[in-house]
PDB file of N, CA and C in Angstrom:
ATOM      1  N   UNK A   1     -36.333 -17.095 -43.080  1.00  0.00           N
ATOM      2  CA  UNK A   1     -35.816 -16.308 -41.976  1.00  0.00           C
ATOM      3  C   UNK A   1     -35.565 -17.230 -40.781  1.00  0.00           C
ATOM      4  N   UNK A   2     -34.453 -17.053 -40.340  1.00  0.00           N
ATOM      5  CA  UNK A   2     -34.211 -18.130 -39.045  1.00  0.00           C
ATOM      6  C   UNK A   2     -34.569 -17.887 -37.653  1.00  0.00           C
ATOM      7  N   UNK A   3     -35.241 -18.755 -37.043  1.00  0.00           N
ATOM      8  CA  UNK A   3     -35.850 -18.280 -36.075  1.00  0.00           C
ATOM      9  C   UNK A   3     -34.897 -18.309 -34.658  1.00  0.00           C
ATOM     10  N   UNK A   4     -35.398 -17.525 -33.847  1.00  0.00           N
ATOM     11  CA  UNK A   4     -34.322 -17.057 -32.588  1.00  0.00           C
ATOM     12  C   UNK A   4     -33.140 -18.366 -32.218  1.00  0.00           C
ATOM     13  N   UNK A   5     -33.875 -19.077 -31.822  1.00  0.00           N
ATOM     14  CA  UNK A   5     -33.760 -20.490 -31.639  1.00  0.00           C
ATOM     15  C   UNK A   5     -32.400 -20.978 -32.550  1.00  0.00           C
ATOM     16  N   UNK A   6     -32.769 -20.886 -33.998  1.00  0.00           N
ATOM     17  CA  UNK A   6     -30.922 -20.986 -34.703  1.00  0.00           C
ATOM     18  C   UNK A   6     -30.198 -20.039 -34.704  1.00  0.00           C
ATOM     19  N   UNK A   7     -30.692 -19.149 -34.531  1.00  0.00           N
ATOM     20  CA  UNK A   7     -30.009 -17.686 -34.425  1.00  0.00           C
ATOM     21  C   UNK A   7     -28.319 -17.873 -32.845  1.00  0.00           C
ATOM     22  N   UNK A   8     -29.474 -18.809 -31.765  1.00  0.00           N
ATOM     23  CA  UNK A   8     -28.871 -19.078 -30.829  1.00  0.00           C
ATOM     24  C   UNK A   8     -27.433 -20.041 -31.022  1.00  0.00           C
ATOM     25  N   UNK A   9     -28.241 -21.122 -31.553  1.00  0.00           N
ATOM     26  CA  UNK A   9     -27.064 -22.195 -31.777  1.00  0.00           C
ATOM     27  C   UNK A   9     -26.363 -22.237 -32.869  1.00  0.00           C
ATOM     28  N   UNK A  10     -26.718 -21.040 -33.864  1.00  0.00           N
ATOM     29  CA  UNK A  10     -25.227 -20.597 -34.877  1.00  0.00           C
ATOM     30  C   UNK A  10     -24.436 -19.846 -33.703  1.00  0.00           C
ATOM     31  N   UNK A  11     -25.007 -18.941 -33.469  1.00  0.00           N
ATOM     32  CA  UNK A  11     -24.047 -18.235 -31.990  1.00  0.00           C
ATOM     33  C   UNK A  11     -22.781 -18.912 -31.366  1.00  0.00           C
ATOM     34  N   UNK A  12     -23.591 -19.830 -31.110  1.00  0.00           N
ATOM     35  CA  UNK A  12     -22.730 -20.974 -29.892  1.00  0.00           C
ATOM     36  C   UNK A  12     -21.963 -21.800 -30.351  1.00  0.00           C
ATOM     37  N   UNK A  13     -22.201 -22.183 -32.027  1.00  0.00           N
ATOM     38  CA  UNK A  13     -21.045 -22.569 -32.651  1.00  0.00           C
ATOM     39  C   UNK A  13     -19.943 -22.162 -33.270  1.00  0.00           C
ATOM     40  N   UNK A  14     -20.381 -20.448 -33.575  1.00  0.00           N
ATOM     41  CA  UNK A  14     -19.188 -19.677 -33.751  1.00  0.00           C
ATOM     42  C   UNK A  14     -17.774 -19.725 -32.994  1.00  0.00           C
ATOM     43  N   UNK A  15     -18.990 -19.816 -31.383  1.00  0.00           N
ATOM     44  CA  UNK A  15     -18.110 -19.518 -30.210  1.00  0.00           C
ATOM     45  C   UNK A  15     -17.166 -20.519 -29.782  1.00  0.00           C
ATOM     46  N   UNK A  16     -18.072 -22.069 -30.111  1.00  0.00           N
ATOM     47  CA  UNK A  16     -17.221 -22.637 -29.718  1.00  0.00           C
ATOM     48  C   UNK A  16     -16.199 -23.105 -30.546  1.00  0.00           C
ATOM     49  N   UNK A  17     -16.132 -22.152 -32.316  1.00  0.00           N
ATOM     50  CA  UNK A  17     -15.269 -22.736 -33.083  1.00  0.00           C
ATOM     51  C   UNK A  17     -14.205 -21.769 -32.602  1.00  0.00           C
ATOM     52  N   UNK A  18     -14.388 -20.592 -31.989  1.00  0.00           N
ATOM     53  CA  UNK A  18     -13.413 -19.224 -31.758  1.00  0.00           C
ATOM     54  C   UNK A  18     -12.709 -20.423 -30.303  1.00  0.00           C
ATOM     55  N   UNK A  19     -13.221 -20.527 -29.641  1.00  0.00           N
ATOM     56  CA  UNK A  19     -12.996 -21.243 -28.452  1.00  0.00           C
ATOM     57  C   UNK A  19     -11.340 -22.393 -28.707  1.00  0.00           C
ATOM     58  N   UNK A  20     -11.881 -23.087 -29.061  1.00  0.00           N
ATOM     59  CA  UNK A  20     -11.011 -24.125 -30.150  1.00  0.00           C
ATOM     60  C   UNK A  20      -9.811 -23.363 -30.921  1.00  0.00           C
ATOM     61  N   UNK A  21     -10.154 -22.505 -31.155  1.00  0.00           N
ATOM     62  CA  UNK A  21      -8.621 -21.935 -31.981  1.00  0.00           C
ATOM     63  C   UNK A  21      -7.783 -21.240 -31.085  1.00  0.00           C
ATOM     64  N   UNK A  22      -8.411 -20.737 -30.150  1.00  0.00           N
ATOM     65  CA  UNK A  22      -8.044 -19.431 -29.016  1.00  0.00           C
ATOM     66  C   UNK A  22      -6.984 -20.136 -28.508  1.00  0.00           C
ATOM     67  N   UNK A  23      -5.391 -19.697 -28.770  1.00  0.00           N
ATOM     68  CA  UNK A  23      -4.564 -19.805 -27.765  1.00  0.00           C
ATOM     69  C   UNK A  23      -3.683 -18.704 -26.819  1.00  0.00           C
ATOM     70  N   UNK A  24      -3.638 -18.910 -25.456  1.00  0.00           N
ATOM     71  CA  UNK A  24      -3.292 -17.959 -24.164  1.00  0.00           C
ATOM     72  C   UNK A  24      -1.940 -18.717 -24.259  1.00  0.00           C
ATOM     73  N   UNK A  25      -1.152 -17.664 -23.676  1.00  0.00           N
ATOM     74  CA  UNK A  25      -0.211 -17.852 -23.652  1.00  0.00           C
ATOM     75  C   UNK A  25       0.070 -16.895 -22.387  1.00  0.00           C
ATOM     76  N   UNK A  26       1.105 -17.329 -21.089  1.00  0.00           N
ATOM     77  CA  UNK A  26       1.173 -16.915 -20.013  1.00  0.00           C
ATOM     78  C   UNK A  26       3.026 -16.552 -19.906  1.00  0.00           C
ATOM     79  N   UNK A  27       3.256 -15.430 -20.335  1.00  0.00           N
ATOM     80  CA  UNK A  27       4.620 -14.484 -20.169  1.00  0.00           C
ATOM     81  C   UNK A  27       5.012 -14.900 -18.755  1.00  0.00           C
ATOM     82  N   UNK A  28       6.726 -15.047 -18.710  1.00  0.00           N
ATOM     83  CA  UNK A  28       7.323 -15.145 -17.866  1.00  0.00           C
ATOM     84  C   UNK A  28       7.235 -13.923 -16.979  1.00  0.00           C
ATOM     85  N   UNK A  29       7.042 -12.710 -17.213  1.00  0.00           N
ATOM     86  CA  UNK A  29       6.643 -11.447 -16.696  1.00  0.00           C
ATOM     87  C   UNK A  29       5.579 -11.408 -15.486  1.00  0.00           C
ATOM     88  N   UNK A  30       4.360 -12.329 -16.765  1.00  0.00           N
ATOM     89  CA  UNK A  30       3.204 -12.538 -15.657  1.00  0.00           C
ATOM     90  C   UNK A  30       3.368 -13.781 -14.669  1.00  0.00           C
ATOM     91  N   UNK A  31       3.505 -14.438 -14.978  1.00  0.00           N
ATOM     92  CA  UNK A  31       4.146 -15.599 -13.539  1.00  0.00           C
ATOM     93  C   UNK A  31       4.739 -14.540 -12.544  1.00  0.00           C
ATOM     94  N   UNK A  32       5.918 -13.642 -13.160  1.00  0.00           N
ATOM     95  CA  UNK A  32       6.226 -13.036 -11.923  1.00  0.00           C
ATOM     96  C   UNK A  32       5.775 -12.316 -10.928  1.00  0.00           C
ATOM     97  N   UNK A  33       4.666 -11.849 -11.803  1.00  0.00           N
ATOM     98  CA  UNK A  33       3.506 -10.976 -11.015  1.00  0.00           C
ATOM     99  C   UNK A  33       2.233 -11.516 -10.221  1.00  0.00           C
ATOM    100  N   UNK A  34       2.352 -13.026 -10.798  1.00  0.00           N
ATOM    101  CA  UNK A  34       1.359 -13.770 -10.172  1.00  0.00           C
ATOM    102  C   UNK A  34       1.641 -14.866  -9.074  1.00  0.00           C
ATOM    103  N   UNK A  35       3.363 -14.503  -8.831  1.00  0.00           N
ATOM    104  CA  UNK A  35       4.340 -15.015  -7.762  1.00  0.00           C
ATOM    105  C   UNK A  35       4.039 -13.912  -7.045  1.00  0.00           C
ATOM    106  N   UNK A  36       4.351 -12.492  -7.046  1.00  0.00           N
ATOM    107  CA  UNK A  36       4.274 -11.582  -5.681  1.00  0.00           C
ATOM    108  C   UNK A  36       3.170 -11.062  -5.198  1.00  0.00           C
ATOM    109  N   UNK A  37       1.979 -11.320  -5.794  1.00  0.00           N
ATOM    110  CA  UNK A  37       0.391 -11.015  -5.610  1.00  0.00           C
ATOM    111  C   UNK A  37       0.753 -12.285  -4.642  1.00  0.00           C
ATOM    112  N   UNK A  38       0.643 -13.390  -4.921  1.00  0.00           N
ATOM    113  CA  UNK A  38       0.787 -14.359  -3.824  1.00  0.00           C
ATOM    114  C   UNK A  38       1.441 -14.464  -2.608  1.00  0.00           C
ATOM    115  N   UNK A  39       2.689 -13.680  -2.692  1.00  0.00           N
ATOM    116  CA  UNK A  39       3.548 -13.888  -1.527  1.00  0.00           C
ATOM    117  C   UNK A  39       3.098 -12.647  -0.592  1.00  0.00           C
ATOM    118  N   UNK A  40       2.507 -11.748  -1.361  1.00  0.00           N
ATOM    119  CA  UNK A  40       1.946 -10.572  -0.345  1.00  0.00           C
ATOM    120  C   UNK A  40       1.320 -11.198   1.390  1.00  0.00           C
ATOM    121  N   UNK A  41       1.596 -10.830   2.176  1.00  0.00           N
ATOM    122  CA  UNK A  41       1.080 -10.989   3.508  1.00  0.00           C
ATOM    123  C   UNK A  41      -0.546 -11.210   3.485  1.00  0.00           C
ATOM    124  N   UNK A  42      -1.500 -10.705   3.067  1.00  0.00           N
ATOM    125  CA  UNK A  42      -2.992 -10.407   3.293  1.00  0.00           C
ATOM    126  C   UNK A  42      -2.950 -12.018   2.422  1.00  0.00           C
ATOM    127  N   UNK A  43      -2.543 -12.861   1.128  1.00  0.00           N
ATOM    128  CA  UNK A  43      -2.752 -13.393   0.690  1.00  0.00           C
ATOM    129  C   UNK A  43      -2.272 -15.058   1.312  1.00  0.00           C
ATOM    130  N   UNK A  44      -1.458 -14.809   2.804  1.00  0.00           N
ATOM    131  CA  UNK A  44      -1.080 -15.690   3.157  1.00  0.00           C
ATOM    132  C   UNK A  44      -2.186 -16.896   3.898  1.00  0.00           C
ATOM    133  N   UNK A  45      -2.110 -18.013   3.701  1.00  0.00           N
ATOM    134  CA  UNK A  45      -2.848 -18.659   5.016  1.00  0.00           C
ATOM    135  C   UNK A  45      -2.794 -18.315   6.565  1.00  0.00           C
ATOM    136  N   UNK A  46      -4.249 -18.247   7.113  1.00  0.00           N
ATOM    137  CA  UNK A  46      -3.976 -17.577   8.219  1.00  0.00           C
ATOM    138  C   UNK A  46      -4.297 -16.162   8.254  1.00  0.00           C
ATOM    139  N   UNK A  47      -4.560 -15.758   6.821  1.00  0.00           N
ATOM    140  CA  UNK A  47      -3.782 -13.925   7.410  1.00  0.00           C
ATOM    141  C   UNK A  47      -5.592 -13.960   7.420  1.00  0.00           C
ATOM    142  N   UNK A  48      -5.860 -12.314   8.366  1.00  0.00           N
ATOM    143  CA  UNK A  48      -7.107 -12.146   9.047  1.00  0.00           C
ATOM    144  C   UNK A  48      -7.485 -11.411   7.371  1.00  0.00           C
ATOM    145  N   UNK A  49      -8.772 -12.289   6.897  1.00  0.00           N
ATOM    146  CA  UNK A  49      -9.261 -11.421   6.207  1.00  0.00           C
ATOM    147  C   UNK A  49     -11.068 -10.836   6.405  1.00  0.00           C
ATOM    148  N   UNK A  50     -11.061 -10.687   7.464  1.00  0.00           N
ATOM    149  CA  UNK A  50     -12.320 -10.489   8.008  1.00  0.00           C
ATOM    150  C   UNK A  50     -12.586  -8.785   7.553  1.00  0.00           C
ATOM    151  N   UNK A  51     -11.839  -8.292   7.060  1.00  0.00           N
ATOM    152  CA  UNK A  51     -12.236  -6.592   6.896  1.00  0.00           C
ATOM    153  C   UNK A  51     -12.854  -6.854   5.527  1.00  0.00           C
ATOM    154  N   UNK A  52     -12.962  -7.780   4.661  1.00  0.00           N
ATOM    155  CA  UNK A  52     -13.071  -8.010   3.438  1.00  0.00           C
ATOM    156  C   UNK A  52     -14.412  -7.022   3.112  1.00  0.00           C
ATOM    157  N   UNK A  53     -15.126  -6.447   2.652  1.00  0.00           N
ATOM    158  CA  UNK A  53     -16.107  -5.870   2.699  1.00  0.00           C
ATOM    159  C   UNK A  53     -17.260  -6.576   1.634  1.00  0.00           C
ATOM    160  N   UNK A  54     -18.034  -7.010   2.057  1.00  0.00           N
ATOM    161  CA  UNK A  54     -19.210  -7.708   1.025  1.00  0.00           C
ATOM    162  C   UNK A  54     -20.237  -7.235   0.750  1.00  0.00           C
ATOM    163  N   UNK A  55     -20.047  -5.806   0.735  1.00  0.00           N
ATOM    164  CA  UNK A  55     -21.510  -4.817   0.535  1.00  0.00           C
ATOM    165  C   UNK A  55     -22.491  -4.997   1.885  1.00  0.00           C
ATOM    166  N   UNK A  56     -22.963  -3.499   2.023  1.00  0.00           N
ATOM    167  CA  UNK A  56     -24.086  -3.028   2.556  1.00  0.00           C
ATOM    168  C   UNK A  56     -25.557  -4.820   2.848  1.00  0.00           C
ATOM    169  N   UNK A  57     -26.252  -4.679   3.545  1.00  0.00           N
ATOM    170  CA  UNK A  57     -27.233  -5.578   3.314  1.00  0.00           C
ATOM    171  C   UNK A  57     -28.226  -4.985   2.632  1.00  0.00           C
ATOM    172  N   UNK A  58     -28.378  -3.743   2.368  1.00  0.00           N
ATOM    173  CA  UNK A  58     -29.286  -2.774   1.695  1.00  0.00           C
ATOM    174  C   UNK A  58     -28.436  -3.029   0.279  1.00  0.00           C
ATOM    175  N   UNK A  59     -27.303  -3.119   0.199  1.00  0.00           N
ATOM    176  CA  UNK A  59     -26.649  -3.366  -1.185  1.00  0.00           C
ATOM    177  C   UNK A  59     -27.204  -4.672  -1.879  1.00  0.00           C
ATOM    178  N   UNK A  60     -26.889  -5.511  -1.263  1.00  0.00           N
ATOM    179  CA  UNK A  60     -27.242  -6.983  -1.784  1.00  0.00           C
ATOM    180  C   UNK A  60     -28.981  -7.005  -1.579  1.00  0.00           C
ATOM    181  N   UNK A  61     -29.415  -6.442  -0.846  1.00  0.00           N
ATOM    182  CA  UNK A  61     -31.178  -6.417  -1.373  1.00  0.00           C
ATOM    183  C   UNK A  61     -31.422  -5.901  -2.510  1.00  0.00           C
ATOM    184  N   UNK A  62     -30.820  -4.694  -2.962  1.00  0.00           N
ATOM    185  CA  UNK A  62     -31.034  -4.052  -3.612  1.00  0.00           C
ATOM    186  C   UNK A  62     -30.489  -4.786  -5.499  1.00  0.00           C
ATOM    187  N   UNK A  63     -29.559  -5.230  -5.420  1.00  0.00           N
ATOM    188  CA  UNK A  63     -29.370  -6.237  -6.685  1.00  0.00           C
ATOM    189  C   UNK A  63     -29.976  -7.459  -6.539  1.00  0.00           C
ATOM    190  N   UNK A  64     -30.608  -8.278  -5.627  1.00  0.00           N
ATOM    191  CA  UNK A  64     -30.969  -9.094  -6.145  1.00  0.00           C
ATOM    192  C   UNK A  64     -32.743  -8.992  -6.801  1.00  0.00           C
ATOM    193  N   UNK A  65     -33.018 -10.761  -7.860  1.00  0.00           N
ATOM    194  CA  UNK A  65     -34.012 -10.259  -8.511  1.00  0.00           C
ATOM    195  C   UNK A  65     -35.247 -10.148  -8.426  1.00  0.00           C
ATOM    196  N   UNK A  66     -36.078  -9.307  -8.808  1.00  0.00           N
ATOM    197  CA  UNK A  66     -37.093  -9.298  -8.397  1.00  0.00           C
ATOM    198  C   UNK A  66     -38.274  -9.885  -9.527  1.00  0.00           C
ATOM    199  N   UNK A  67     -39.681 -10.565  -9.144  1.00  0.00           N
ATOM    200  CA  UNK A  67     -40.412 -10.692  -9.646  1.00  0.00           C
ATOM    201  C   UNK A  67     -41.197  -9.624  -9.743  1.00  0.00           C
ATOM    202  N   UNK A  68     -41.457  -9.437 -11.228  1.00  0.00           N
ATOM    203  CA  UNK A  68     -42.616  -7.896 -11.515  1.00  0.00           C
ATOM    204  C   UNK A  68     -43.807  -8.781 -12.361  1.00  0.00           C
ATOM    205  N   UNK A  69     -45.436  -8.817 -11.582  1.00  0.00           N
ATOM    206  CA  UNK A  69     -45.960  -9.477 -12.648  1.00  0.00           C
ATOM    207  C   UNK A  69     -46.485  -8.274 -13.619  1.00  0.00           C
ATOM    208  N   UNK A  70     -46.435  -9.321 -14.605  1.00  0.00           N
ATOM    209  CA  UNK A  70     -46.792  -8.291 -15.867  1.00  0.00           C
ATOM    210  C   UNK A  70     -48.011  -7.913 -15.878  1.00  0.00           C
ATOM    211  N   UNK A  71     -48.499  -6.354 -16.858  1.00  0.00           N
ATOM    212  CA  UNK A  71     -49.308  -5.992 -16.177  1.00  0.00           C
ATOM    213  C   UNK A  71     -50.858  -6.960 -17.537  1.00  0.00           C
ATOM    214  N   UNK A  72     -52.134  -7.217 -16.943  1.00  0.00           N
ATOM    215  CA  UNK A  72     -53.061  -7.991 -17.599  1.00  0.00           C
ATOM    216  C   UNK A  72     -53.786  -6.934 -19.175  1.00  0.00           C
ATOM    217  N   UNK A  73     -53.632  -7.746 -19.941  1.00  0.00           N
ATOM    218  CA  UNK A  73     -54.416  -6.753 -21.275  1.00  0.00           C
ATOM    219  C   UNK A  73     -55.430  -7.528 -21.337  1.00  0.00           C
TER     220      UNK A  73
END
């Protein structure tokens, strides 16, 4: 029985054999769309992006992690 440990690094060699074969290919369509997302005003240099919203500070307390000690047997 293989223990976690190869379990892991068969994993990771699957991935990186899927990795290796994987080809993207980028449509003239999407360039075009990834030309006017750019030219938009908000995306310009300069443009004010201070409204950006980065969560609550109660938000970001709230996801980050916490230590729980475990409880003693």
């Amino acid at each position: 029985m293989p223990t976690d440990l190869e379990r892991v690094l068969q994993g990771l060699e699957e991935a990186r054999a899927f990795a290796a074969s994987y080809r993207f290919e980028i449509t003239p369509e999407y360039r075009a769309l990834i030309a006017r997302v750019e030219e938009l005003p908000q995306n310009q240099s300069g443009a004010d992006k201070s409204g950006r919203w980065l969560g609550s500070q109660a938000d970001q307390r709230a996801w980050r992690a916490r230590v729980t000690p475990r409880p003693v047997r």
